[in-house]
N, C-alpha and C. Protein backbone atom coordinates (compact mmCIF):
# COMPACT_ATOMS: atom_id res chain seq x y z
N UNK A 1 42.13 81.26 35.34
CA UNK A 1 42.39 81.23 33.92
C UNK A 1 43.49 82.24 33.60
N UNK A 2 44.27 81.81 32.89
CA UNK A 2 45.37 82.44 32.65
C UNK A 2 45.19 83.08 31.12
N UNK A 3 45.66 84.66 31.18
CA UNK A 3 45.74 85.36 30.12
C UNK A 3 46.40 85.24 29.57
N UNK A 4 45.75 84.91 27.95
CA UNK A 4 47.36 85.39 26.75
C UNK A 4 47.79 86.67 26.87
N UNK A 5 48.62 87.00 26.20
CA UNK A 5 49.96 87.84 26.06
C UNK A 5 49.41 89.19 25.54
N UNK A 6 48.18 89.19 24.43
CA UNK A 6 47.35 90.25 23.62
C UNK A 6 46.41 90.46 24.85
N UNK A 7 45.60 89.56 25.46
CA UNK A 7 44.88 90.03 26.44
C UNK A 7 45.51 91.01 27.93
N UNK A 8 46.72 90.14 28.36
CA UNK A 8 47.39 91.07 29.18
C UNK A 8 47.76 92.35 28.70
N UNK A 9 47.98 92.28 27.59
CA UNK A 9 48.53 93.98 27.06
C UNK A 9 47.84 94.50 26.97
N UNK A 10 46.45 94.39 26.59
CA UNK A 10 45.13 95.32 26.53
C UNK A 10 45.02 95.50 27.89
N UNK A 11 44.95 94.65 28.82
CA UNK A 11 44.09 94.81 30.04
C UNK A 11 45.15 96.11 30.87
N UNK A 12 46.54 95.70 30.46
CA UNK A 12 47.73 97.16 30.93
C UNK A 12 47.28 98.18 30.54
N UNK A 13 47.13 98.48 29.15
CA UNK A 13 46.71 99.79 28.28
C UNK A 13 45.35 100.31 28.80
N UNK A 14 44.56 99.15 29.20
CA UNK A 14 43.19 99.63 29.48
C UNK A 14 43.42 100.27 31.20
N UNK A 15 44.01 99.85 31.99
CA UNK A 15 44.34 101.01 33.62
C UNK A 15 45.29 101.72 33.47
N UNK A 16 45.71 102.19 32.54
CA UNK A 16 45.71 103.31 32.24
C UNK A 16 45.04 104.09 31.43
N UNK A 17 44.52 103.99 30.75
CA UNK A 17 43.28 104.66 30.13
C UNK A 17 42.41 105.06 31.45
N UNK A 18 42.14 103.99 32.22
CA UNK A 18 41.37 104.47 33.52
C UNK A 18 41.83 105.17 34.21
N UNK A 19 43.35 105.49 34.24
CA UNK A 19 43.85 106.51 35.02
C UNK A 19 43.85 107.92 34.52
N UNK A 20 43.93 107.61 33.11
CA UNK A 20 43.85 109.21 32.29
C UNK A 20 42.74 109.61 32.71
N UNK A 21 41.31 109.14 32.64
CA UNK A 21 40.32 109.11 32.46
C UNK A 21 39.28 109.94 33.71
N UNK A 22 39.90 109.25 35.32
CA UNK A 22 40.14 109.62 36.36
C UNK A 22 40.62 111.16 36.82
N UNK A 23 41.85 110.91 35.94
CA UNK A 23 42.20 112.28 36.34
C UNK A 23 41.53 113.77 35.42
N UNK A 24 41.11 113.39 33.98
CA UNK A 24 40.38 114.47 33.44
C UNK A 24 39.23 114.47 33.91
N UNK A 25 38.36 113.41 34.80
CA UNK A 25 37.37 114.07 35.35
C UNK A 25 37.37 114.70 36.70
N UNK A 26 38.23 114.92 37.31
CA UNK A 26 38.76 115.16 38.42
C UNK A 26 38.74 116.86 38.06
N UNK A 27 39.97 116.77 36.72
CA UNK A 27 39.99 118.07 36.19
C UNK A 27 39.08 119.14 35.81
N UNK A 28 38.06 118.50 35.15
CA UNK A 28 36.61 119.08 35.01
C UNK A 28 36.55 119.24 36.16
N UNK A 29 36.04 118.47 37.29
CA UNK A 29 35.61 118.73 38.28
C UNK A 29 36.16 119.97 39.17
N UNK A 30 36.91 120.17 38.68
CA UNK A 30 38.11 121.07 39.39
C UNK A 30 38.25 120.81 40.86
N UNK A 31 38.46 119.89 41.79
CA UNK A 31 38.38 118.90 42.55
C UNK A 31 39.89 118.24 42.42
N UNK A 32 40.04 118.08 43.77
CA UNK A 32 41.05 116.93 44.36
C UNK A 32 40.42 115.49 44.23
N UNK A 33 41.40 114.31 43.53
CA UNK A 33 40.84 113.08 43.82
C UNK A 33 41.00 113.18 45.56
N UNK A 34 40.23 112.09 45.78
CA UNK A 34 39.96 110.98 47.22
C UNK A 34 41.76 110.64 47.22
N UNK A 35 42.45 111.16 48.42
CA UNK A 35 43.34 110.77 49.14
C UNK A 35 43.73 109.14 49.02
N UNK A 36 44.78 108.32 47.95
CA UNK A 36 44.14 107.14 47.79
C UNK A 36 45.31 106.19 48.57
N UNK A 37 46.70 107.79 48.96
CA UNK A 37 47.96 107.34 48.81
C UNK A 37 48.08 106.05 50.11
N UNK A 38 47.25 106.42 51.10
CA UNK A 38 47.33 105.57 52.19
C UNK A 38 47.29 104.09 52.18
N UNK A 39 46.66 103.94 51.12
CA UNK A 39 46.59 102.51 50.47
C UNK A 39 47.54 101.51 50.68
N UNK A 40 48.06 102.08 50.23
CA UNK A 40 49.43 101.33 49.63
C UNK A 40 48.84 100.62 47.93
N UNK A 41 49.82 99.98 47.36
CA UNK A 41 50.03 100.09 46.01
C UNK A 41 49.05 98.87 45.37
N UNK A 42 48.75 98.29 46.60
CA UNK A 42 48.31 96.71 45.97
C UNK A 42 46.79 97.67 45.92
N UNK A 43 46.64 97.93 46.99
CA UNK A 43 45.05 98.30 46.95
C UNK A 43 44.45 99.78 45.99
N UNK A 44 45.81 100.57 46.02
CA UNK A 44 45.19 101.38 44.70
C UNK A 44 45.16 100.61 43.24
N UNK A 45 45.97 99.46 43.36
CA UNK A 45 46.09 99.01 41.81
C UNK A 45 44.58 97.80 41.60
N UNK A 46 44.06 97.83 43.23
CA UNK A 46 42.67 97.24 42.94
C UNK A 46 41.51 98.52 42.75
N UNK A 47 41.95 98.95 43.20
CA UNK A 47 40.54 100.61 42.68
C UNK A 47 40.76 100.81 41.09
N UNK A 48 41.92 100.79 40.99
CA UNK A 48 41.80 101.35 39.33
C UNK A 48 41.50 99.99 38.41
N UNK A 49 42.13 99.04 38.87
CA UNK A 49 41.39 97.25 38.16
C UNK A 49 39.99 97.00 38.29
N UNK A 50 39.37 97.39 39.16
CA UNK A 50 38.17 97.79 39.43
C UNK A 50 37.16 99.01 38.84
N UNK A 51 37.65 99.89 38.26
CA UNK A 51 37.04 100.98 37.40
C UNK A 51 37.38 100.67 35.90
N UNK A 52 38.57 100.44 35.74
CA UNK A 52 38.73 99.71 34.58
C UNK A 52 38.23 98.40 33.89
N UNK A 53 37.42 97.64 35.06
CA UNK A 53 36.80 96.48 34.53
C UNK A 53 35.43 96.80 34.53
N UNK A 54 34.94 97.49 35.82
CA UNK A 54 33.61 98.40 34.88
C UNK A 54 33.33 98.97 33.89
N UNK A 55 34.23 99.86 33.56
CA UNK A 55 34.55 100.39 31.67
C UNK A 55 34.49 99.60 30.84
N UNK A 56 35.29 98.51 30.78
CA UNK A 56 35.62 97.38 29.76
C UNK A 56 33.62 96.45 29.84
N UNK A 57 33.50 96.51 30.80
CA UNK A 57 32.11 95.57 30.78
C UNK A 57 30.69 96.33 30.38
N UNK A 58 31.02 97.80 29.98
CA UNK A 58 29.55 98.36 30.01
C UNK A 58 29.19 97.42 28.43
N UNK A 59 27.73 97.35 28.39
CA UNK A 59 27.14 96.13 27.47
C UNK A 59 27.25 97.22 26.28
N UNK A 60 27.21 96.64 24.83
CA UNK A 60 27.15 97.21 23.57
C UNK A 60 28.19 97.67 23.25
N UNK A 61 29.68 97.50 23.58
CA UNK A 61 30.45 98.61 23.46
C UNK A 61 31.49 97.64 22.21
N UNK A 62 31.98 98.04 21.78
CA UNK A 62 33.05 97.43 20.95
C UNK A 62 34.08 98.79 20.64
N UNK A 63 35.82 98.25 20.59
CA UNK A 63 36.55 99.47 20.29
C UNK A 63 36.59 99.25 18.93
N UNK A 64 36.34 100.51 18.02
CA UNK A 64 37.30 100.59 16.75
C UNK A 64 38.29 99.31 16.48
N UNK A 65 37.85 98.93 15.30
CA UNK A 65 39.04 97.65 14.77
C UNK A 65 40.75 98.23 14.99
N UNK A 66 40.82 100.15 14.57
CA UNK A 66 42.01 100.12 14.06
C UNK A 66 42.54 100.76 16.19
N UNK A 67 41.65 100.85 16.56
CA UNK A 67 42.18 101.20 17.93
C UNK A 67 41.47 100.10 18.97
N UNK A 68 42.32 98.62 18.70
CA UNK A 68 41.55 97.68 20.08
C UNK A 68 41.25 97.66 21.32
N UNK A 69 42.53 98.66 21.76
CA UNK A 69 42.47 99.32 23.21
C UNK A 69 41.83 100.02 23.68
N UNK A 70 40.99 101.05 23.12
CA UNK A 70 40.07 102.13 23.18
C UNK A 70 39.27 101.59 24.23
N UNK A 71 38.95 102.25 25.34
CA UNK A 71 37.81 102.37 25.89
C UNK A 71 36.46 103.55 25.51
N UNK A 72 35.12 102.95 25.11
CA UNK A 72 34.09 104.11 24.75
C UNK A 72 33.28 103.61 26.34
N UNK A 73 33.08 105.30 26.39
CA UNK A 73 31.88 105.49 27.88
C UNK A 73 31.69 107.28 27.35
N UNK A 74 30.40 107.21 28.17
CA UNK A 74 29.92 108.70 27.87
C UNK A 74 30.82 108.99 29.27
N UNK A 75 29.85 110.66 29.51
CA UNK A 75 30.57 111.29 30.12
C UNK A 75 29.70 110.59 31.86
N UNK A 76 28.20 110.40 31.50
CA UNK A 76 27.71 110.09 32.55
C UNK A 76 27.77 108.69 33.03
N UNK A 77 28.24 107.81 31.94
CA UNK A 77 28.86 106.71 32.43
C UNK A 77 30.13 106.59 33.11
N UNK A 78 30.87 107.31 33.02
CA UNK A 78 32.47 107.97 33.68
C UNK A 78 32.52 108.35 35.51
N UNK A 79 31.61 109.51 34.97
CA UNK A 79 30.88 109.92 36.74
C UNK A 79 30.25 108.79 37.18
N UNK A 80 29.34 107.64 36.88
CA UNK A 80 28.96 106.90 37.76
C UNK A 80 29.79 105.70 38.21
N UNK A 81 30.74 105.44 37.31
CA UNK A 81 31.50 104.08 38.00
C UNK A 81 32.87 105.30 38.64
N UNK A 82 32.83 106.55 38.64
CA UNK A 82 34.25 106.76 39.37
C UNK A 82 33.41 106.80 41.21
N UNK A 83 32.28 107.62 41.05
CA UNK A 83 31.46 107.85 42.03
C UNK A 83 31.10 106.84 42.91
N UNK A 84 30.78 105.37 42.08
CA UNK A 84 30.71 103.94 42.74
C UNK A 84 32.55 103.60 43.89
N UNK A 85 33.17 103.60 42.73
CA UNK A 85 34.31 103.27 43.20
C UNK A 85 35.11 104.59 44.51
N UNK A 86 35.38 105.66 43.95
CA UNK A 86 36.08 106.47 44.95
C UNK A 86 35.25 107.00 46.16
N UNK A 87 34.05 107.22 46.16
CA UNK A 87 33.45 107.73 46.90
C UNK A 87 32.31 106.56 47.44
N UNK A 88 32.40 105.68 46.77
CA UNK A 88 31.39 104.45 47.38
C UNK A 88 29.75 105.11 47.61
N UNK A 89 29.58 105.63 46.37
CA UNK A 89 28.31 105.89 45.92
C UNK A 89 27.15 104.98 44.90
N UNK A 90 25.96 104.72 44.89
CA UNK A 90 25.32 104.05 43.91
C UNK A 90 24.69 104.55 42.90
């Protein structure tokens, strides 16, 4: 299924939000992310499409009308899908 044009632009705005997001908990953490560079580009841009579609799917969530892009997650929802994804924790 192919995305409209408003959906693709959210879904851009939204990995990066996951990347901001990533890196201020990293920062808290006062912690190095997980080494991701080895990847290469396709497969880091599936880790962060992948944390970012966990964000976007937690149930009950709706953004602000005047901010559509917004992602809402607590703080312990944050730690558990980065923890799933970078460290392959449950």
């Amino acid at each position: 299924m192919q995305k409209t044009p408003g959906e693709e632009a959210a879904y851009l705005a939204g990995r990066m939000d996951a990347q901001v997001l990533a890196n201020l908990y990293f920062a808290g953490l006062q912690t190095q992310p997980p080494d991701l560079s080895g990847l290469g580009e396709n497969a880091r841009s599936k880790v962060i499409g992948a944390i970012t579609t966990d964000i976007c799917e937690l149930p009950d969530r709706n953004s602000p009308d005047d901010h559509p892009d917004m992602m809402l997650l607590t703080p312990t929802e944050l730690d558990l899908i980065l923890r799933r994804h970078l460290f392959g924790e449950d």
